[in-house]
Structures are given as structure tokens and as C-alpha cells.
Protein backbone atom coordinates (compact mmCIF):
# COMPACT_ATOMS: atom_id res chain seq x y z
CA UNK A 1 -11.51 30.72 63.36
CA UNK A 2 -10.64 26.93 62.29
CA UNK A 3 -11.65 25.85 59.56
CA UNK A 4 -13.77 22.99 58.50
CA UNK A 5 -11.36 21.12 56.08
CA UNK A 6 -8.60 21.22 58.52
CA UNK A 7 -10.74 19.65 61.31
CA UNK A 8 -11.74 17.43 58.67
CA UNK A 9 -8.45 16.56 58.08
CA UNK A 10 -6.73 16.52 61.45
CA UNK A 11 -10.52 13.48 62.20
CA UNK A 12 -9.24 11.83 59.35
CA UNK A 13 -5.84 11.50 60.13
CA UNK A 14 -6.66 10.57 63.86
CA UNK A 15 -8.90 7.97 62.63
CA UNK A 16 -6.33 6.25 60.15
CA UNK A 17 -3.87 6.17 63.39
CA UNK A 18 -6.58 4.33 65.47
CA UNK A 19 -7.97 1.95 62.40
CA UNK A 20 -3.72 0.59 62.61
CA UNK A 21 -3.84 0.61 66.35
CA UNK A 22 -6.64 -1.44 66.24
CA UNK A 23 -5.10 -3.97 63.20
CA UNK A 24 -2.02 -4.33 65.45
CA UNK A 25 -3.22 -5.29 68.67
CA UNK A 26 -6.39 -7.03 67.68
CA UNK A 27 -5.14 -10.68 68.30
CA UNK A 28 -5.01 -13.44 65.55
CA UNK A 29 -5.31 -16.93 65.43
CA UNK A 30 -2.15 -18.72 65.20
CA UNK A 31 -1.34 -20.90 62.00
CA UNK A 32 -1.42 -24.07 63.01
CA UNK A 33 0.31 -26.85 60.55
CA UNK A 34 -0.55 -30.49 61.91
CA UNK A 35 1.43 -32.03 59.27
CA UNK A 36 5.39 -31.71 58.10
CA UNK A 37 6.24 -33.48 55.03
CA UNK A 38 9.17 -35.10 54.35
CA UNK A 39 11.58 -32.97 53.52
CA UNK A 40 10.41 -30.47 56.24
CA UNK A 41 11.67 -33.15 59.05
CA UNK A 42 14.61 -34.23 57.29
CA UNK A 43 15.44 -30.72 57.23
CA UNK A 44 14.73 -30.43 60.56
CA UNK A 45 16.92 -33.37 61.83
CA UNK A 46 19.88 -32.02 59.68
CA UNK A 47 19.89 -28.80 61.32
CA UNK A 48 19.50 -30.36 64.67
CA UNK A 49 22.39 -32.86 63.76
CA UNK A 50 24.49 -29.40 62.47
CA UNK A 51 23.46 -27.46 65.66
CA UNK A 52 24.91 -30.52 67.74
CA UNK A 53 27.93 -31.61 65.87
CA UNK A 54 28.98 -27.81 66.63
CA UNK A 55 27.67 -28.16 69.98
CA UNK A 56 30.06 -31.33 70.48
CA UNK A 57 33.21 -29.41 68.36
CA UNK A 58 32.56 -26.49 70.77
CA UNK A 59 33.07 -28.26 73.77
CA UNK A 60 36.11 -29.98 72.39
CA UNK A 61 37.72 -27.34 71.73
CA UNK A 62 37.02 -25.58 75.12
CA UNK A 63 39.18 -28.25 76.72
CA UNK A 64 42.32 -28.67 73.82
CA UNK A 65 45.23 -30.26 75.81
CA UNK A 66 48.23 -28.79 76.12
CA UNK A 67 51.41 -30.62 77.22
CA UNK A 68 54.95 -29.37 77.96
CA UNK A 69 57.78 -32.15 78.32
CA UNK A 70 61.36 -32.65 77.78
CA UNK A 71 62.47 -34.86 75.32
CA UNK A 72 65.99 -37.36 76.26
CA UNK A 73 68.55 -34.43 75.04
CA UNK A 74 66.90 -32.04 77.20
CA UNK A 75 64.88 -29.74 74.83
CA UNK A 76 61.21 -28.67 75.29
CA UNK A 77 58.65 -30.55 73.59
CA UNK A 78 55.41 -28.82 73.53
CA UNK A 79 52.22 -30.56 72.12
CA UNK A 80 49.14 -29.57 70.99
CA UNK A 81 45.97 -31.60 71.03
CA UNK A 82 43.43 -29.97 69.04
CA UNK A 83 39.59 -31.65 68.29
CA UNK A 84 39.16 -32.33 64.82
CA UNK A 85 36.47 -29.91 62.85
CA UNK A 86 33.79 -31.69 61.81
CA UNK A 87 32.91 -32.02 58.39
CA UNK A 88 29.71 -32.44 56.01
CA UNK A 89 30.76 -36.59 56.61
CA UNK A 90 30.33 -35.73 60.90
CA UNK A 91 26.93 -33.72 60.27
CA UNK A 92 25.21 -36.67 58.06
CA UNK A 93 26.09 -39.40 60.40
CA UNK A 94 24.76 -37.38 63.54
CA UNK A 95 21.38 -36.44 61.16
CA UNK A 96 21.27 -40.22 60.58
CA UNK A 97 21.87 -41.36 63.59
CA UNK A 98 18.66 -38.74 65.29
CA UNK A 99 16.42 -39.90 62.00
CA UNK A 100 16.54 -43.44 62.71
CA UNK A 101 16.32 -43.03 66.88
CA UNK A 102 12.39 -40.83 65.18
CA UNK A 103 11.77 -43.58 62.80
CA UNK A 104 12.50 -46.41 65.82
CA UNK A 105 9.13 -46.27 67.79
């Protein structure tokens, strides 16, 4: 014979389970932000001028030349022509350059 506090129990539980079934696919409004302030653009633009000086390094460096000559006594020369890595300098011009192409209408 069951008994009643363990079908109480075993309800109880099964009811919890459904109450955060429910809470997890009951859909919600998105928040919707109209608005950025200042410093939530410029921070935007910087990472967008990071993301695309790497962008730019990356591809650079994909296609690093490589030459193999002979100098006048004979010997092998071999150069290397490797992109520069972009500094802090590279990633503020790029952010200034996309800010002022936003602030030119």
C-alpha cells in the first residue's frame, strides 16, 4: 500500500519539474536598447578597427614572400619578407578612420 506522503511528494516534485519547464520555454520579449551612448560606439568601432587590422595582418602573413638568389660570389641569398604586426598606433588609425566614415553622413 503507498502511502499518502510519498504520492504527495513524488506530485510535488513532478510539479516543480513542470513549473521550470514552463519558465524555460515560455518565450520573452527581447531587450531592446534604441540608444548607444558614446562610449558604447566608440567601443564598438575600436573593436571593429582591432578585428580588421588582424583581419588585414592575417592575410599578410598568409602570403610572406620568400626569395632564393645568388649573390655575385656565388652563395645563396635567401630573403624573407615578413608583414609588419600591427600595433596599438595601426588599431587607432583604422578605429579613426571607420569613426569619421559614421560621423560623415
Amino acid at each position: 500500500m503507498t502511502d499518502f506522503n510519498t504520492i504527495n511528494k513524488q506530485l510535488t516534485s513532478m510539479a516543480e519539474q513542470f513549473k521550470t519547464l514552463a519558465e524555460q520555454y515560455t518565450p520573452k520579449a527581447p531587450e531592446v536598447k534604441f540608444n548607444k551612448n558614446g562610449y558604447e560606439i566608440r567601443s564598438e568601432v575600436l573593436d571593429l578597427a582591432k578585428q580588421f587590422t588582424e583581419f588585414e595582418f592575417s592575410s599578410k602573413y598568409m602570403g610572406f614572400e620568400q626569395t632564393v638568389e645568388r649573390d655575385q660570389e656565388g652563395r645563396i641569398v635567401t630573403k624573407v619578407g615578413m608583414p609588419e604586426v600591427p600595433g596599438v598606433d595601426k588599431v587607432l588609425e583604422t578605429a579613426e578612420k571607420f569613426y569619421n566614415f559614421i560621423n560623415n553622413k
